[in-house]
C-alpha atoms as a PDB file:
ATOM      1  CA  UNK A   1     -49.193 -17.055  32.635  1.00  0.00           C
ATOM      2  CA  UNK A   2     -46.637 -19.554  32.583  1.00  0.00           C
ATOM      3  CA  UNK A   3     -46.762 -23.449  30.928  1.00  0.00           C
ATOM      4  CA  UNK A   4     -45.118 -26.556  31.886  1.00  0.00           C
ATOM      5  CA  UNK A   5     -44.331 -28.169  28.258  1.00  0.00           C
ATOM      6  CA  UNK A   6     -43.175 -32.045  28.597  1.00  0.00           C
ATOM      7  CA  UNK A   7     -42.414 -33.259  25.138  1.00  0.00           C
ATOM      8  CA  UNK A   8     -39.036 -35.282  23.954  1.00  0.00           C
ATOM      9  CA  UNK A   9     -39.601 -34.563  20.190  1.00  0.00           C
ATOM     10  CA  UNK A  10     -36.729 -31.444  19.466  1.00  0.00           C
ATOM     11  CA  UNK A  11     -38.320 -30.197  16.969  1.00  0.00           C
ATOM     12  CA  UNK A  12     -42.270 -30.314  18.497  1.00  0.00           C
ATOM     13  CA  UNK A  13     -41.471 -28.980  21.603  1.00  0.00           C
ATOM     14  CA  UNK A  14     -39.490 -26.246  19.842  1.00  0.00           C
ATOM     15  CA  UNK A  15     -42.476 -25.248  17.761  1.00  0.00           C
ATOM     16  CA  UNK A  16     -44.631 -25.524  21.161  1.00  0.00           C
ATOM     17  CA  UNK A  17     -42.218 -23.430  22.821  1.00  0.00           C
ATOM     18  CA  UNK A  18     -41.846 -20.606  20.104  1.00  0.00           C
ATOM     19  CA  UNK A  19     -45.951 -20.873  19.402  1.00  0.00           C
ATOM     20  CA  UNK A  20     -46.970 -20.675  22.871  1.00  0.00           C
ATOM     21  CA  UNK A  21     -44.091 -17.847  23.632  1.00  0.00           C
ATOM     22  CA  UNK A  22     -45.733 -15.718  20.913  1.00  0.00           C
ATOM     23  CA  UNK A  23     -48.713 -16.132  21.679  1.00  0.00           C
ATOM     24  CA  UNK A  24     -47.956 -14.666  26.018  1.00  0.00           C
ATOM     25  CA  UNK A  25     -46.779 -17.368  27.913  1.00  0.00           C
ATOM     26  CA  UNK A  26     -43.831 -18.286  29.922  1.00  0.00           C
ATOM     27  CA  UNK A  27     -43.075 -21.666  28.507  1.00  0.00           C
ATOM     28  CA  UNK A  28     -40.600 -24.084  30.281  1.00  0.00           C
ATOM     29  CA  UNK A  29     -39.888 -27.195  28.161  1.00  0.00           C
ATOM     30  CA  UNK A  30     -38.527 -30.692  29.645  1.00  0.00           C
ATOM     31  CA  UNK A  31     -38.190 -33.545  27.703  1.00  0.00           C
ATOM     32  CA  UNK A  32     -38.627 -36.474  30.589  1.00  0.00           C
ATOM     33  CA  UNK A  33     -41.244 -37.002  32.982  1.00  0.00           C
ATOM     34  CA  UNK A  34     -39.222 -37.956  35.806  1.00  0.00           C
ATOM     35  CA  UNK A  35     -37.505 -34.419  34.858  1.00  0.00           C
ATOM     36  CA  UNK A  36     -41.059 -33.206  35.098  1.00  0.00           C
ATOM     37  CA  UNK A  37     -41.852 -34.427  38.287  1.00  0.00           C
ATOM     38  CA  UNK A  38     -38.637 -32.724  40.119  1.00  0.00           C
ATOM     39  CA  UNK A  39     -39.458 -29.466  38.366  1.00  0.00           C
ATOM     40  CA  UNK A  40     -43.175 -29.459  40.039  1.00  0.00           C
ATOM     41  CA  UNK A  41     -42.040 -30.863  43.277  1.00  0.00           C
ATOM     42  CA  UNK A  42     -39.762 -27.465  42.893  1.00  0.00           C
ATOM     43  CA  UNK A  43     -41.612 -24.453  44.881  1.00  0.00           C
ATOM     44  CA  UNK A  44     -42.666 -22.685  41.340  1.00  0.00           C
ATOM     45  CA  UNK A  45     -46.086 -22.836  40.105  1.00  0.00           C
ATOM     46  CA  UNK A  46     -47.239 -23.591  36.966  1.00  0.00           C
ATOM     47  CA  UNK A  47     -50.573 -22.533  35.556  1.00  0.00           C
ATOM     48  CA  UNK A  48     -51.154 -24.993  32.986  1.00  0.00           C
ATOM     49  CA  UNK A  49     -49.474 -28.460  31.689  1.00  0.00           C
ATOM     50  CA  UNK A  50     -48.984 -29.748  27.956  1.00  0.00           C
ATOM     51  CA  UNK A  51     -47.810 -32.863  28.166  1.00  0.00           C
ATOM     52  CA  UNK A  52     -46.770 -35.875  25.998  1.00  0.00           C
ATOM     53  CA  UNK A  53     -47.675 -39.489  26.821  1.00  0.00           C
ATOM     54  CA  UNK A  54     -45.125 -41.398  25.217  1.00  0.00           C
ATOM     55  CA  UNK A  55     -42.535 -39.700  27.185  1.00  0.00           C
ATOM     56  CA  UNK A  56     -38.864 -41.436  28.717  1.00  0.00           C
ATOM     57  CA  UNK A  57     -38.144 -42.234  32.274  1.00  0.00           C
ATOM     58  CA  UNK A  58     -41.257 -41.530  33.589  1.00  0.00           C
ATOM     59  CA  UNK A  59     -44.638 -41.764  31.113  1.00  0.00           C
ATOM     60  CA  UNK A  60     -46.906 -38.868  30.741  1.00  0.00           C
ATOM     61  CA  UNK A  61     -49.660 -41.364  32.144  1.00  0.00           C
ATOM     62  CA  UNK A  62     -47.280 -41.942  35.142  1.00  0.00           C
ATOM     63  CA  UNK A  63     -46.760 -38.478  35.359  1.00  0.00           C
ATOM     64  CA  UNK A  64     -50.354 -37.296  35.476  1.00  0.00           C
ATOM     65  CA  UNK A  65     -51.481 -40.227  37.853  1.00  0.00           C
ATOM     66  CA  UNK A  66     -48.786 -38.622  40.467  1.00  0.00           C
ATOM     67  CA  UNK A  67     -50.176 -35.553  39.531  1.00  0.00           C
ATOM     68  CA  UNK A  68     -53.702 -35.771  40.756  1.00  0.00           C
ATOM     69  CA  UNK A  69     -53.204 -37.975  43.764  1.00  0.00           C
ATOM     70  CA  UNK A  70     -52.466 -36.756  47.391  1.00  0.00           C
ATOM     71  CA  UNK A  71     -48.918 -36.324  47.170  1.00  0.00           C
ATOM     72  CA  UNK A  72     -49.411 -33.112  44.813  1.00  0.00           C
ATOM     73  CA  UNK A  73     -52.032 -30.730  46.083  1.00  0.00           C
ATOM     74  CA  UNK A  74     -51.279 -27.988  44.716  1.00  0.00           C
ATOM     75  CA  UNK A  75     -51.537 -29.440  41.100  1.00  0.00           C
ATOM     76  CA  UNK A  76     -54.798 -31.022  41.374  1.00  0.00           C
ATOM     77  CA  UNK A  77     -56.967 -28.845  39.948  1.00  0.00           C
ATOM     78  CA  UNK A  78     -54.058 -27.201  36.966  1.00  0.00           C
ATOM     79  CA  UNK A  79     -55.374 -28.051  33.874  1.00  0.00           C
ATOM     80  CA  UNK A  80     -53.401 -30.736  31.901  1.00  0.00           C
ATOM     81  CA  UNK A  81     -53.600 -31.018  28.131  1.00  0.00           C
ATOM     82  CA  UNK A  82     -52.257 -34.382  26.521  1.00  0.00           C
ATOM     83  CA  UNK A  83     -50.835 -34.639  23.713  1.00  0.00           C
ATOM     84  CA  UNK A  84     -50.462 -38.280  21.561  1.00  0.00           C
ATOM     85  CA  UNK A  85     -49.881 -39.823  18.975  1.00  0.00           C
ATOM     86  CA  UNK A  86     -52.892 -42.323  19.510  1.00  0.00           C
ATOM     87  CA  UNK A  87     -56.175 -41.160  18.278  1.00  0.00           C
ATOM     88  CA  UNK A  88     -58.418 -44.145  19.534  1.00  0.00           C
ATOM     89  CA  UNK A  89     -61.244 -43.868  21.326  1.00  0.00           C
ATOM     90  CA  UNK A  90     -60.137 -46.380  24.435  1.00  0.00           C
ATOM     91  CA  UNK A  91     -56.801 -44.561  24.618  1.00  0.00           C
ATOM     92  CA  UNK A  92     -58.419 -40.926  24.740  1.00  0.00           C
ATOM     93  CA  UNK A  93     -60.891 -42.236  27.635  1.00  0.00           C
ATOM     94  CA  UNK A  94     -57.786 -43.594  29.521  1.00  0.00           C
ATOM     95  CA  UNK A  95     -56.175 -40.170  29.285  1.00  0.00           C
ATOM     96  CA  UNK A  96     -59.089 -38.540  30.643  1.00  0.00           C
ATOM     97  CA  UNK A  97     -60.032 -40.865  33.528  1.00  0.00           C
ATOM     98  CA  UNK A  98     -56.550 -40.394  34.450  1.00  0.00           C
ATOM     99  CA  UNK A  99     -57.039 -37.078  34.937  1.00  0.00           C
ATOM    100  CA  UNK A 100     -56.570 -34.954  31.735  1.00  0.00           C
ATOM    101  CA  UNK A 101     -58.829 -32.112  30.975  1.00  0.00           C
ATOM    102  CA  UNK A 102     -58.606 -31.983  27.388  1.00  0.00           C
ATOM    103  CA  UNK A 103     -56.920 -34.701  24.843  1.00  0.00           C
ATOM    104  CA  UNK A 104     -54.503 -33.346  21.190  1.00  0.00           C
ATOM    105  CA  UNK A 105     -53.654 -36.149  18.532  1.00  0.00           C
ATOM    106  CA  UNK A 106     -50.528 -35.288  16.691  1.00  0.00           C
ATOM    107  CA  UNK A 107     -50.101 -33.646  14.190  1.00  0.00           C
ATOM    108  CA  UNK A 108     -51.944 -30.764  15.099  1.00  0.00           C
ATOM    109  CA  UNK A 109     -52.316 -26.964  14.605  1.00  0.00           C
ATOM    110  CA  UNK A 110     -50.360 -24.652  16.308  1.00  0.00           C
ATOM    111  CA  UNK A 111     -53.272 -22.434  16.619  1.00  0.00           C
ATOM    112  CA  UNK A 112     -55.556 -24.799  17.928  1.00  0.00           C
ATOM    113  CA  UNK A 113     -53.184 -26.079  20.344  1.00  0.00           C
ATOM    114  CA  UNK A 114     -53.150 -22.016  21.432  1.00  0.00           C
ATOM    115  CA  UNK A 115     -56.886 -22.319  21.436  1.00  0.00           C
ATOM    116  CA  UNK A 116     -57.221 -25.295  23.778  1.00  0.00           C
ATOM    117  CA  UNK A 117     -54.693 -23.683  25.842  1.00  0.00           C
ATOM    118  CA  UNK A 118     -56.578 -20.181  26.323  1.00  0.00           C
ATOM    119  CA  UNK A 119     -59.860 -22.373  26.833  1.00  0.00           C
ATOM    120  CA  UNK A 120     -58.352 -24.495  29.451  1.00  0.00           C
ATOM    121  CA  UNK A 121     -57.568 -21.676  31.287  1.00  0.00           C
ATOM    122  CA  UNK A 122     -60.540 -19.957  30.840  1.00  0.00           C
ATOM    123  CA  UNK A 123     -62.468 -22.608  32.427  1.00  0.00           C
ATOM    124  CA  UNK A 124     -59.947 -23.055  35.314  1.00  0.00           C
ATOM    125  CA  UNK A 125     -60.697 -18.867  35.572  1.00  0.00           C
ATOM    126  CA  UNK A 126     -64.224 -19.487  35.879  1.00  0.00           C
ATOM    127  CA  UNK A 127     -64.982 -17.553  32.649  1.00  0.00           C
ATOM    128  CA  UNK A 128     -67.011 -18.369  30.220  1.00  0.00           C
ATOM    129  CA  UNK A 129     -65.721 -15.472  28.199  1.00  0.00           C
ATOM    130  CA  UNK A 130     -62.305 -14.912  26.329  1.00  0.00           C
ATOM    131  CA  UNK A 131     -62.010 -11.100  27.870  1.00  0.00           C
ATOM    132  CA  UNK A 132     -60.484 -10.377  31.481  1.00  0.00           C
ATOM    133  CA  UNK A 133     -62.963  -6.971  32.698  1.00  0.00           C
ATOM    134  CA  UNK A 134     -61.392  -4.499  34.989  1.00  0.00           C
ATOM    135  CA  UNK A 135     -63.839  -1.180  35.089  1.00  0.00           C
ATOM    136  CA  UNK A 136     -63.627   0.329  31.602  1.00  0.00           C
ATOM    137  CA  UNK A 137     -60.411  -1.912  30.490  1.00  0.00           C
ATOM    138  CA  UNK A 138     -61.341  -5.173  28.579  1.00  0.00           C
ATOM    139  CA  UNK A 139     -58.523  -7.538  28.173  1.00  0.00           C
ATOM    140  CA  UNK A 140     -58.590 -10.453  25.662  1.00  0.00           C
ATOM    141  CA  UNK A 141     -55.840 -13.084  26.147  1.00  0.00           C
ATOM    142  CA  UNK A 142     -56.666 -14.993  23.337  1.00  0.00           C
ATOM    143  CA  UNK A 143     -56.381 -12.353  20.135  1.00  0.00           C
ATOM    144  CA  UNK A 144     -53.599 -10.490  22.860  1.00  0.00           C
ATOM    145  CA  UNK A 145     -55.902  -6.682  22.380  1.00  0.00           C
ATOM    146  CA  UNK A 146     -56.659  -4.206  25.324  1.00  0.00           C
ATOM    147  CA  UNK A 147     -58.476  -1.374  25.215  1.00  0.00           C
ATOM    148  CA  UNK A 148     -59.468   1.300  27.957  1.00  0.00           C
ATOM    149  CA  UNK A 149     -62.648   3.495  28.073  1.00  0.00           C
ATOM    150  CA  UNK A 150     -63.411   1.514  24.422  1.00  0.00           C
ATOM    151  CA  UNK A 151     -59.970   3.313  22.883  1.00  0.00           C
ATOM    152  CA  UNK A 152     -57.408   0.812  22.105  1.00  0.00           C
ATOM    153  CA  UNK A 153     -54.631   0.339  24.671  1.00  0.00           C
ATOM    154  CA  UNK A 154     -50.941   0.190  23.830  1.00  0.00           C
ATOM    155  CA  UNK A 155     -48.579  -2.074  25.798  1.00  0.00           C
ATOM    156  CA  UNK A 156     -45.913  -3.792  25.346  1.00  0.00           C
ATOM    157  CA  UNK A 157     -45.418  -7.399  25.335  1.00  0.00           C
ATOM    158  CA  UNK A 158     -44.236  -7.371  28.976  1.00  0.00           C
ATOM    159  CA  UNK A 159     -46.915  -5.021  29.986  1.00  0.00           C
ATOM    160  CA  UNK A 160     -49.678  -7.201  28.097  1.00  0.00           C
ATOM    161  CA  UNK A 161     -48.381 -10.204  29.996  1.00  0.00           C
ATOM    162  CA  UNK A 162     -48.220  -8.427  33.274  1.00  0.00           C
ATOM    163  CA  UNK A 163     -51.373  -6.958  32.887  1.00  0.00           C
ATOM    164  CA  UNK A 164     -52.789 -10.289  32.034  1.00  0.00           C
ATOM    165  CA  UNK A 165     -51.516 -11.996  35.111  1.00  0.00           C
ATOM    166  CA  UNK A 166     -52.881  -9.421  37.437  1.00  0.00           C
ATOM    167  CA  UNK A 167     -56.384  -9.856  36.120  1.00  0.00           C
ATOM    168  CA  UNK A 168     -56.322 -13.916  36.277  1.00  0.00           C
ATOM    169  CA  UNK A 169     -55.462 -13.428  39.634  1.00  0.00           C
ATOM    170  CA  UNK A 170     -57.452 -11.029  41.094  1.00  0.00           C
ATOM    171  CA  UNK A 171     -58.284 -10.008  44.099  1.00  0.00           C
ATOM    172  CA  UNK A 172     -55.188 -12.144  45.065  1.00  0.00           C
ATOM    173  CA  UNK A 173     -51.584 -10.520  45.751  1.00  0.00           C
ATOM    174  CA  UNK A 174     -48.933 -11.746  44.224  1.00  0.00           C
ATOM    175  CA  UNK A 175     -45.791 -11.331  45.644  1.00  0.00           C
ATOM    176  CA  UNK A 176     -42.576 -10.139  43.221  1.00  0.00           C
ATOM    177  CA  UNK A 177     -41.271 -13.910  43.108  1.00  0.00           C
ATOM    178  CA  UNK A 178     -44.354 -15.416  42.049  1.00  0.00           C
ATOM    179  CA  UNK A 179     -45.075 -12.479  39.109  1.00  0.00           C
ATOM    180  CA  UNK A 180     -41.449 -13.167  38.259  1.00  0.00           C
ATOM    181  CA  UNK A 181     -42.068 -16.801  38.043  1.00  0.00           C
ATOM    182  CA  UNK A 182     -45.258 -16.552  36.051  1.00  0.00           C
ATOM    183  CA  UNK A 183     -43.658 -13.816  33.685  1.00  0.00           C
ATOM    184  CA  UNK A 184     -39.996 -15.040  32.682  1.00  0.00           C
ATOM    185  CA  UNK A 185     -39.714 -19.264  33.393  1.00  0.00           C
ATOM    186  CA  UNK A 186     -36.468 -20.222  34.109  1.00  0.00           C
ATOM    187  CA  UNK A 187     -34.886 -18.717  30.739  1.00  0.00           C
ATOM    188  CA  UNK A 188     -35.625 -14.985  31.795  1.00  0.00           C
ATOM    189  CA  UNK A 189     -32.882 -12.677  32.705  1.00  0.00           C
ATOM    190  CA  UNK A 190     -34.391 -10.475  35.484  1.00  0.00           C
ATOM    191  CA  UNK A 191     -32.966  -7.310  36.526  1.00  0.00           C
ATOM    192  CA  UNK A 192     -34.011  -6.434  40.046  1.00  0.00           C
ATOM    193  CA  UNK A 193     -35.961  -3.563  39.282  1.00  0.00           C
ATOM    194  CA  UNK A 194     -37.302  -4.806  35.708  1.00  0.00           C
ATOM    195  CA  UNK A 195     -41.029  -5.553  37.376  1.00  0.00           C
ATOM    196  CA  UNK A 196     -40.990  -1.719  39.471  1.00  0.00           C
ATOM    197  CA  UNK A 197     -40.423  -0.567  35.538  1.00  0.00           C
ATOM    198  CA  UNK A 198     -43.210  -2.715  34.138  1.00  0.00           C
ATOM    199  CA  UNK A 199     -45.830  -1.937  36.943  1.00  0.00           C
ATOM    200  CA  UNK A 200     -44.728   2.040  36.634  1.00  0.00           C
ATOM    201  CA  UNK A 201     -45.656   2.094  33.118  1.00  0.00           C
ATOM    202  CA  UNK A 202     -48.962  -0.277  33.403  1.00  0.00           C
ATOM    203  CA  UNK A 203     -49.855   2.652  36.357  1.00  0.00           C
ATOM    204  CA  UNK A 204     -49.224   5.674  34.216  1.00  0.00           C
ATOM    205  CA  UNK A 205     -51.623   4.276  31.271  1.00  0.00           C
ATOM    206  CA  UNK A 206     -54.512   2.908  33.832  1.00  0.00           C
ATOM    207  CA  UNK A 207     -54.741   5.013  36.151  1.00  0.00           C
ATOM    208  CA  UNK A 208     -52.548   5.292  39.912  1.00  0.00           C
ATOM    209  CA  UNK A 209     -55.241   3.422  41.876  1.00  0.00           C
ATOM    210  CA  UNK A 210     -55.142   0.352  39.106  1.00  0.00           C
ATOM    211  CA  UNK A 211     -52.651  -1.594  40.831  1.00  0.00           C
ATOM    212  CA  UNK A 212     -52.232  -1.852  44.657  1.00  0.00           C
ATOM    213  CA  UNK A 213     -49.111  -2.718  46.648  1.00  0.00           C
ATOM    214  CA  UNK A 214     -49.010  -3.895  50.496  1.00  0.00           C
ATOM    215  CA  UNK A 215     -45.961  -4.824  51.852  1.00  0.00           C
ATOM    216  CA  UNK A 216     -45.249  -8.281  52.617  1.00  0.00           C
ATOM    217  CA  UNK A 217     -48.021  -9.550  50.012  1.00  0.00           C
ATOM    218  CA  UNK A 218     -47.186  -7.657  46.488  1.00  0.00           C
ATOM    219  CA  UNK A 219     -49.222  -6.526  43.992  1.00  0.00           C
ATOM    220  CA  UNK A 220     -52.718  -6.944  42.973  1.00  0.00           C
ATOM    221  CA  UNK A 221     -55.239  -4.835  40.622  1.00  0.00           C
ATOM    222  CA  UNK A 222     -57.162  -2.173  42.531  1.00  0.00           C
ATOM    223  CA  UNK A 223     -60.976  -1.536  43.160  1.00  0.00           C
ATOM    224  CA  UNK A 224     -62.995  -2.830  40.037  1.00  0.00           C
ATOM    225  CA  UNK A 225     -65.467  -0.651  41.120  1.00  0.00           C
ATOM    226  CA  UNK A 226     -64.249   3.315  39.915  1.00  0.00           C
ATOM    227  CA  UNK A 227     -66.547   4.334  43.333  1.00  0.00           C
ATOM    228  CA  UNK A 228     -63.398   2.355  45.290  1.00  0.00           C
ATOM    229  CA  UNK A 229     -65.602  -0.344  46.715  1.00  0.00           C
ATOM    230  CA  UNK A 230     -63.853  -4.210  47.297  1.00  0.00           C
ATOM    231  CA  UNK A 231     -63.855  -6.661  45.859  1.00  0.00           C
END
């Protein structure tokens, strides 16, 4: 799943970065909002936004009004998590009513930023659960396990991640650009046959139905019934 991080503090959005990375997302980090806004006007697709208020060129206020308003479809419903420096009550209502789905006063945990993050995008899921359920595989983003037929699973990171992505999204396809996009950010050096690799091994370890490709439209997870019945 891949994160849109808007912060001009070096060393925050560093820790952000590294935290978030660990923890199984593709983080891209800006330091502007005006930066911010060219980067989502861009044809990639973000999943989820942290982003400062108090931020140069263009605020994170700004930012998030632009966000939600007609001009941006596609972003209107991506969860956006603010982070501040303010902890009053009037300036956590603004942030809101401006569109924020959840609110961070700095300093904060790294883990709890990590929690609000996984939660956000749970809701936005329409789960009320941490695990992603595919017949006998339970995935669980948050504490990054698997396990298949109750036995643990062992993936890699990139598998994990993969893996991961294909479950949020199902029953949709997603084409190789758009995993590529939600797996690497704009830091990722991606050989052209790196995601065959990936979705080869995820196939051996699942099962050859588990992941279906139709030309034209990409990938998606198979059946979750084992009987083959659609979604």
């Amino acid at each position: 799943m891949r994160v849109l991080l808007v912060e001009d503090d070096i060393l925050l959005g560093e820790g952000v970065q590294d935290g978030l990375s660990d923890a199984g997302f593709a983080v891209d980090w800006l330091q502007d909002g005006e930066a911010a806004r060219t980067a989502l006007c861009s044809s990639e697709q973000f999943d989820l936004l942290v982003l400062d208020i108090a931020l140069p060129r263009l605020t994170g206020l700004q930012l998030l009004a632009w966000l939600r308003g007609p001009q941006c479809p596609r972003y209107q419903q991506v969860p956006v998590l603010l982070l501040t420096a303010r902890d009053g009550i009037e300036d956590r209502i603004t942030g809101l009513n401006a569109g924020a789905d959840d609110y961070l006063v700095k300093p904060f945990a790294l883990g709890e930023l990590t929690a609000r993050v996984h939660a956000l995008l749970r809701r936005a899921q329409g789960r009320s659960g941490n695990e992603l359920v595919w017949r006998t595989l339970h995935l669980d983003p948050a504490r990054q396990t698997a396990t298949l037929h109750g036995e643990p699973l062992v993936l890699t990171a990139m598998e994990f991640r993969l893996l991961h992505v294909l479950l949020a999204n199902a029953p949709n396809y997603l084409s190789r650009s758009q995993l590529d996009d939600k797996l690497y950010g704009w830091g990722g050096e991606v050989e052209s046959n790196t995601l065959d690799v990936h979705l080869s091994h995820l196939r051996k370890k699942l099962g050859r139905d588990a992941i279906q490709n139709m030309r034209g439209l990409g990938w998606r997870m198979g059946s979750p019934s084992a009987t083959g019945e659609d979604y």
